[in-house]
PDB file of N, CA and C in Angstrom:
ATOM      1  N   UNK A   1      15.215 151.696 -32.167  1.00  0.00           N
ATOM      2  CA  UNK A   1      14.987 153.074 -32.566  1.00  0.00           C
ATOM      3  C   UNK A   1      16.299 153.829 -32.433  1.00  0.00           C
ATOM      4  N   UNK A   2      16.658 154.466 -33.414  1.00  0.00           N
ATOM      5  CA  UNK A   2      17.789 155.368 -33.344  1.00  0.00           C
ATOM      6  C   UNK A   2      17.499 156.997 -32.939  1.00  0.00           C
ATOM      7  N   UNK A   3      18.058 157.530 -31.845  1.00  0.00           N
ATOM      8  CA  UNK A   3      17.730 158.458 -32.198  1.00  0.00           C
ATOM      9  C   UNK A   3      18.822 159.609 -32.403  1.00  0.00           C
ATOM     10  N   UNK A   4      18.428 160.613 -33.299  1.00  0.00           N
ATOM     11  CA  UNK A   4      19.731 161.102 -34.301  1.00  0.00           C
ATOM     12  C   UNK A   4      19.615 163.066 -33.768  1.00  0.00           C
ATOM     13  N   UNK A   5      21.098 163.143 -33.185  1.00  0.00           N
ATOM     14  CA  UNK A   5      20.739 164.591 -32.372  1.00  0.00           C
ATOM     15  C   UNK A   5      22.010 165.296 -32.962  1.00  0.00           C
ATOM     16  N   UNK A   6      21.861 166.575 -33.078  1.00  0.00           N
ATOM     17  CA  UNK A   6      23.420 167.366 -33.416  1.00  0.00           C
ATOM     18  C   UNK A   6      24.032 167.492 -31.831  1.00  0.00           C
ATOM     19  N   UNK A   7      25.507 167.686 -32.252  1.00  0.00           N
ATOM     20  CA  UNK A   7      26.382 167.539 -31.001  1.00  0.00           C
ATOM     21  C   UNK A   7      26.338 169.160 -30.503  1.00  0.00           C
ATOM     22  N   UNK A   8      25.948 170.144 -31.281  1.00  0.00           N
ATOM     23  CA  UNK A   8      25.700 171.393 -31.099  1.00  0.00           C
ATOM     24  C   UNK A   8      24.188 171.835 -30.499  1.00  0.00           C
ATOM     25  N   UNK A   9      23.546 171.480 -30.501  1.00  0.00           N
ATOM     26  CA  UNK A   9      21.994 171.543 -30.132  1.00  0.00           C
ATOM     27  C   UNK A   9      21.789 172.121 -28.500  1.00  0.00           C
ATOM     28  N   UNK A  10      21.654 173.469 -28.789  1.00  0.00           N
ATOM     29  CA  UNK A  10      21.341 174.223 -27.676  1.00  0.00           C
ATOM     30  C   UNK A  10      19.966 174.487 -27.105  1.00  0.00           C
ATOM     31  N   UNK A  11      19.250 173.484 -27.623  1.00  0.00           N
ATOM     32  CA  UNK A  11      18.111 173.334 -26.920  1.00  0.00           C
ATOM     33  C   UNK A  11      17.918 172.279 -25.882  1.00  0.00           C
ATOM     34  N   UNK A  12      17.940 171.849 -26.606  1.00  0.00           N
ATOM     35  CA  UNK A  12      18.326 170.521 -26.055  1.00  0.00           C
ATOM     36  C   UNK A  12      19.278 169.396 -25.889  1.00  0.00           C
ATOM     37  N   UNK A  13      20.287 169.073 -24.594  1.00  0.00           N
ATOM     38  CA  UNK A  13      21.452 168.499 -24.422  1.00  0.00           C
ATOM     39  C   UNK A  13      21.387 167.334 -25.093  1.00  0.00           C
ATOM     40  N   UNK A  14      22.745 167.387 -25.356  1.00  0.00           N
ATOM     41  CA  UNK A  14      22.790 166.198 -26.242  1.00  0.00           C
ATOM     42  C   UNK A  14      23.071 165.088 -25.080  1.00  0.00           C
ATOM     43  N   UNK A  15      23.028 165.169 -23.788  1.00  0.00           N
ATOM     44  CA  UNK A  15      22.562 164.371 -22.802  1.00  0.00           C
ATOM     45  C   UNK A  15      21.807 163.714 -22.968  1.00  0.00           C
ATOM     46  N   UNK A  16      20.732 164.056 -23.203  1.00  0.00           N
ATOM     47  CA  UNK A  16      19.048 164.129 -23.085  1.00  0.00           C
ATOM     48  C   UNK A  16      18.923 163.107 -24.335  1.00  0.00           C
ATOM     49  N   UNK A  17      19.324 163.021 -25.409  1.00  0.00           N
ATOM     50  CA  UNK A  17      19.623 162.268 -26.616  1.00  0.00           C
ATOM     51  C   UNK A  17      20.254 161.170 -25.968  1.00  0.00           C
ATOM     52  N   UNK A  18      21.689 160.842 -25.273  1.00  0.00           N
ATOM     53  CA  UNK A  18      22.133 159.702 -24.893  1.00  0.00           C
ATOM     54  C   UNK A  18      21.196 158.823 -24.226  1.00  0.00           C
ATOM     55  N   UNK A  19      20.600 159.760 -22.988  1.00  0.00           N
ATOM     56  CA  UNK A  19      19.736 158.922 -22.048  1.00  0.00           C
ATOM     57  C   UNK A  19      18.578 158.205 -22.671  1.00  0.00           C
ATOM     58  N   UNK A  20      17.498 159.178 -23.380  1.00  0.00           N
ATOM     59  CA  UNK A  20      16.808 158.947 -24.198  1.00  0.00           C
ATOM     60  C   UNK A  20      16.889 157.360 -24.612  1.00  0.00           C
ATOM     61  N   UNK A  21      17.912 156.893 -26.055  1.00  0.00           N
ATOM     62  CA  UNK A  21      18.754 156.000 -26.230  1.00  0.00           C
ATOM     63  C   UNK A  21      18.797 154.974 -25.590  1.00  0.00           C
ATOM     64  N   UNK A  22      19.378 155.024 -24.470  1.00  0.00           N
ATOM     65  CA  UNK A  22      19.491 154.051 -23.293  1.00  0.00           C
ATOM     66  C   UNK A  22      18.138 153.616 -23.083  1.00  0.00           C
ATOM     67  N   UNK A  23      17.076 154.440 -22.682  1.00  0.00           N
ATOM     68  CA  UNK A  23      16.305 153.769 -22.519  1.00  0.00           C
ATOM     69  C   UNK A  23      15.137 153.105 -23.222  1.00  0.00           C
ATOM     70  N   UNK A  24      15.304 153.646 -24.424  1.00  0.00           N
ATOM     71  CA  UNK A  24      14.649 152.629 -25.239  1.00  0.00           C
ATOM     72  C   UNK A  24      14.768 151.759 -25.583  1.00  0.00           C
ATOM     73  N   UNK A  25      14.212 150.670 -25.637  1.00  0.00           N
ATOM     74  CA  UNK A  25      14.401 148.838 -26.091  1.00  0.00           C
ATOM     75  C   UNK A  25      14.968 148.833 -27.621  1.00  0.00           C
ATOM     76  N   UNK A  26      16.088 148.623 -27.629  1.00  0.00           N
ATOM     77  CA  UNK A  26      17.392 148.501 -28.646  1.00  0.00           C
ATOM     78  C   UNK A  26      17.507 149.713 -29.170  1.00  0.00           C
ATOM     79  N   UNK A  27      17.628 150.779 -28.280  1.00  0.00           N
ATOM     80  CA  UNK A  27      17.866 152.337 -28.858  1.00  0.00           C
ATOM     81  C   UNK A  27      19.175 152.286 -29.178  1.00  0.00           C
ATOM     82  N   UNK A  28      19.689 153.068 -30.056  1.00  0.00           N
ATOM     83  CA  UNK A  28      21.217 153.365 -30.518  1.00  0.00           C
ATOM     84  C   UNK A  28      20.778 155.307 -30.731  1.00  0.00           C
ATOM     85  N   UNK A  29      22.231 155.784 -30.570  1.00  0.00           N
ATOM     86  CA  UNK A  29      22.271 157.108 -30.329  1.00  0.00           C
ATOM     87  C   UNK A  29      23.030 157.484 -31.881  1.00  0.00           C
ATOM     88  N   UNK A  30      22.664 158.372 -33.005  1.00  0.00           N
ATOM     89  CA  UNK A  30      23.530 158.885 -33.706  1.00  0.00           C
ATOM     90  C   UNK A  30      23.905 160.227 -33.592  1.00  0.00           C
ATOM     91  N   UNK A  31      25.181 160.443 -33.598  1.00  0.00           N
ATOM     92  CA  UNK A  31      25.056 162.169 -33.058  1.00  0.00           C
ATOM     93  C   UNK A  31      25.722 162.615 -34.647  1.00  0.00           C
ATOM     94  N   UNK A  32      25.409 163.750 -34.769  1.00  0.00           N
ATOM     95  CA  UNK A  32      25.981 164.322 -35.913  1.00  0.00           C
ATOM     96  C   UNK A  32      26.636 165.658 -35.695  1.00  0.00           C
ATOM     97  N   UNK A  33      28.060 165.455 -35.811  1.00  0.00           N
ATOM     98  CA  UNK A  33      28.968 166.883 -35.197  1.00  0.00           C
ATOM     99  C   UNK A  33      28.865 168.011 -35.955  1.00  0.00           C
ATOM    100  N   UNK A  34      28.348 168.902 -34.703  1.00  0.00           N
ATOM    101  CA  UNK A  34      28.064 170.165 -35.475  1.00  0.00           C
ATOM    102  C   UNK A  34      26.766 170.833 -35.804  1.00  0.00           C
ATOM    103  N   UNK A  35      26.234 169.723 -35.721  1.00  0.00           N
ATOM    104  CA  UNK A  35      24.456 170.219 -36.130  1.00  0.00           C
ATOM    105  C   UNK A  35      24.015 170.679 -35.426  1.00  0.00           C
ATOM    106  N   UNK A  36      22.909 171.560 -35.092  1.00  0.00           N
ATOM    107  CA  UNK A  36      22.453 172.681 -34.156  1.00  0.00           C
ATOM    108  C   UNK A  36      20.516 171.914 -33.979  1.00  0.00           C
ATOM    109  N   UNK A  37      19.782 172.326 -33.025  1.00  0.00           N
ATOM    110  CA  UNK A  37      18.600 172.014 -33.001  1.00  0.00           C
ATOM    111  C   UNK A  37      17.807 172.198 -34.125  1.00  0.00           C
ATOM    112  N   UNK A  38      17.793 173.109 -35.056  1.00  0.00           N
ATOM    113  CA  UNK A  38      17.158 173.526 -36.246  1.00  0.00           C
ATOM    114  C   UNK A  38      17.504 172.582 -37.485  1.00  0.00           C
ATOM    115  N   UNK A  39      19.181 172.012 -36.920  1.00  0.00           N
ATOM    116  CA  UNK A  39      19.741 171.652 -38.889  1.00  0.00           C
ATOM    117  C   UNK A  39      19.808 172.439 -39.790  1.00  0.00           C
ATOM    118  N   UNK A  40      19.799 173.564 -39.282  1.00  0.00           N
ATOM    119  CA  UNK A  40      20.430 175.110 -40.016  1.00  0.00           C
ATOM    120  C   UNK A  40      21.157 175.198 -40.919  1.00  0.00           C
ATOM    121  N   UNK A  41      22.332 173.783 -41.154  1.00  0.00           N
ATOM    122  CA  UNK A  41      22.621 174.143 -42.768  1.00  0.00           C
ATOM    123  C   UNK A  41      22.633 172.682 -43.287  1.00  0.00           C
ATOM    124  N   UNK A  42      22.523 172.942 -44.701  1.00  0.00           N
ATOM    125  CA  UNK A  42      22.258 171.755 -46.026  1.00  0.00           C
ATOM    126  C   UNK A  42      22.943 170.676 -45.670  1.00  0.00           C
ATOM    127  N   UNK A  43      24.246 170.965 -45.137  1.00  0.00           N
ATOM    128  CA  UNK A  43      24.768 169.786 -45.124  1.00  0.00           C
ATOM    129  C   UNK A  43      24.040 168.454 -44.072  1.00  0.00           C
ATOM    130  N   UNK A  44      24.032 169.728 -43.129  1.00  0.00           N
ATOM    131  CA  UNK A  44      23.411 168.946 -41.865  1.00  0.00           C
ATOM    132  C   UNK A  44      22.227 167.861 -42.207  1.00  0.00           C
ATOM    133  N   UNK A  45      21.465 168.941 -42.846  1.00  0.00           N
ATOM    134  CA  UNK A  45      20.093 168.156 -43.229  1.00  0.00           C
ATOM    135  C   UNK A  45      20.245 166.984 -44.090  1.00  0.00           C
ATOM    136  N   UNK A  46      21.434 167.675 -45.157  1.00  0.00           N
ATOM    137  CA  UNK A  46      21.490 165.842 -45.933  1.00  0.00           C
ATOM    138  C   UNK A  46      22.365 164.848 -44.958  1.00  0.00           C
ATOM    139  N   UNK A  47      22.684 164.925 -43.739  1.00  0.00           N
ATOM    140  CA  UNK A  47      23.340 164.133 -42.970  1.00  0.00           C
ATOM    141  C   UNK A  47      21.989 163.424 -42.129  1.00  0.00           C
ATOM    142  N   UNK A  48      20.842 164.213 -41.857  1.00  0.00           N
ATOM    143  CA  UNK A  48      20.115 163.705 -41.424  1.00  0.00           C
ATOM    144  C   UNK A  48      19.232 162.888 -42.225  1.00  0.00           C
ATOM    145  N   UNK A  49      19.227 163.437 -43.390  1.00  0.00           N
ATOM    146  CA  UNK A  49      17.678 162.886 -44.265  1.00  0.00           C
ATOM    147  C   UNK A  49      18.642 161.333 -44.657  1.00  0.00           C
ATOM    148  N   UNK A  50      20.354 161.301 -44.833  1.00  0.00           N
ATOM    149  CA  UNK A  50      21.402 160.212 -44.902  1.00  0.00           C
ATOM    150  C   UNK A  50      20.873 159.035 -44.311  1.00  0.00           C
ATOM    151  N   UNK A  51      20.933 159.591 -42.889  1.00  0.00           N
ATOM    152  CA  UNK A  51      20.885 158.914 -41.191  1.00  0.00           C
ATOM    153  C   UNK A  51      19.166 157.868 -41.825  1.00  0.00           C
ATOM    154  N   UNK A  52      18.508 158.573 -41.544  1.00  0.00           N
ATOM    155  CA  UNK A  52      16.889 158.667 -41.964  1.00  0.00           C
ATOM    156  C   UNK A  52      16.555 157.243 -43.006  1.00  0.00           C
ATOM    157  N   UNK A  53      17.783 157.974 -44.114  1.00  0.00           N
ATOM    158  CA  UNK A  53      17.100 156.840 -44.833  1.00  0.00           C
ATOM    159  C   UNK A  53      17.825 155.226 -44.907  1.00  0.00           C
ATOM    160  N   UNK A  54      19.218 155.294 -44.185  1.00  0.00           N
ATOM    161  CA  UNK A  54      19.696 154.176 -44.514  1.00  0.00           C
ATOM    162  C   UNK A  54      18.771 153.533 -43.211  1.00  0.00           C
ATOM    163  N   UNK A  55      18.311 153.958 -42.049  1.00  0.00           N
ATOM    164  CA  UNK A  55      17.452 153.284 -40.800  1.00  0.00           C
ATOM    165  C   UNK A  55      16.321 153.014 -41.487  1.00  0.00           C
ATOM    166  N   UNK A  56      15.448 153.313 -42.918  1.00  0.00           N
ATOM    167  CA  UNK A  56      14.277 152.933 -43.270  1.00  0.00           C
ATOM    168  C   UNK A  56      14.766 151.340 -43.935  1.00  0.00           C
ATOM    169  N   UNK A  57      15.456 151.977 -44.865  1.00  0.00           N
ATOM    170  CA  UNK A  57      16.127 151.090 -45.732  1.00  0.00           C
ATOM    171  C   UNK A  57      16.277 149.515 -44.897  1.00  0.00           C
ATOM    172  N   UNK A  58      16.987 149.433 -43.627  1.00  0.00           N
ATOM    173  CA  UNK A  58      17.139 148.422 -42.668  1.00  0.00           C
ATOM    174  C   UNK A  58      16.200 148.013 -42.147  1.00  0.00           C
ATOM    175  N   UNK A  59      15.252 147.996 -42.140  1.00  0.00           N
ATOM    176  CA  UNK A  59      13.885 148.170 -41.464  1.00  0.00           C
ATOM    177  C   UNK A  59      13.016 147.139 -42.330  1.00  0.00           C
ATOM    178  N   UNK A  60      12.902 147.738 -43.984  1.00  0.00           N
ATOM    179  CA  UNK A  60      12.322 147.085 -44.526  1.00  0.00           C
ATOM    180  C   UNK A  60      12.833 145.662 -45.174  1.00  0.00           C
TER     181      UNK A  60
END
């Protein structure tokens, strides 16, 4: 499981994302610089929906 956090995210530390990571059974961490808890702008979001789909893509 990947899990995919902005490096800006003032809700929640992007700590909390590393550890997270760690402890899931083959977790990997993607951080995306700049992105805020919301994904507040376009770019962000197509960085995430990016992230999103090449991890489906691998999957299947």
């Amino acid at each position: 499981m990947d899990v995919v956090h902005g490096s800006a995210d003032e809700v929640v530390p992007l700590s909390y994302g590393r550890r997270y990571a760690e402890l899931l059974p083959g977790g990997s961490l993607t951080v995306v610089d700049g992105a805020d808890h919301g994904w507040s702008s376009l770019a962000w979001r197509r960085r995430l929906f990016d992230v999103l789909a090449a991890r489906l893509s691998a999957e299947s």
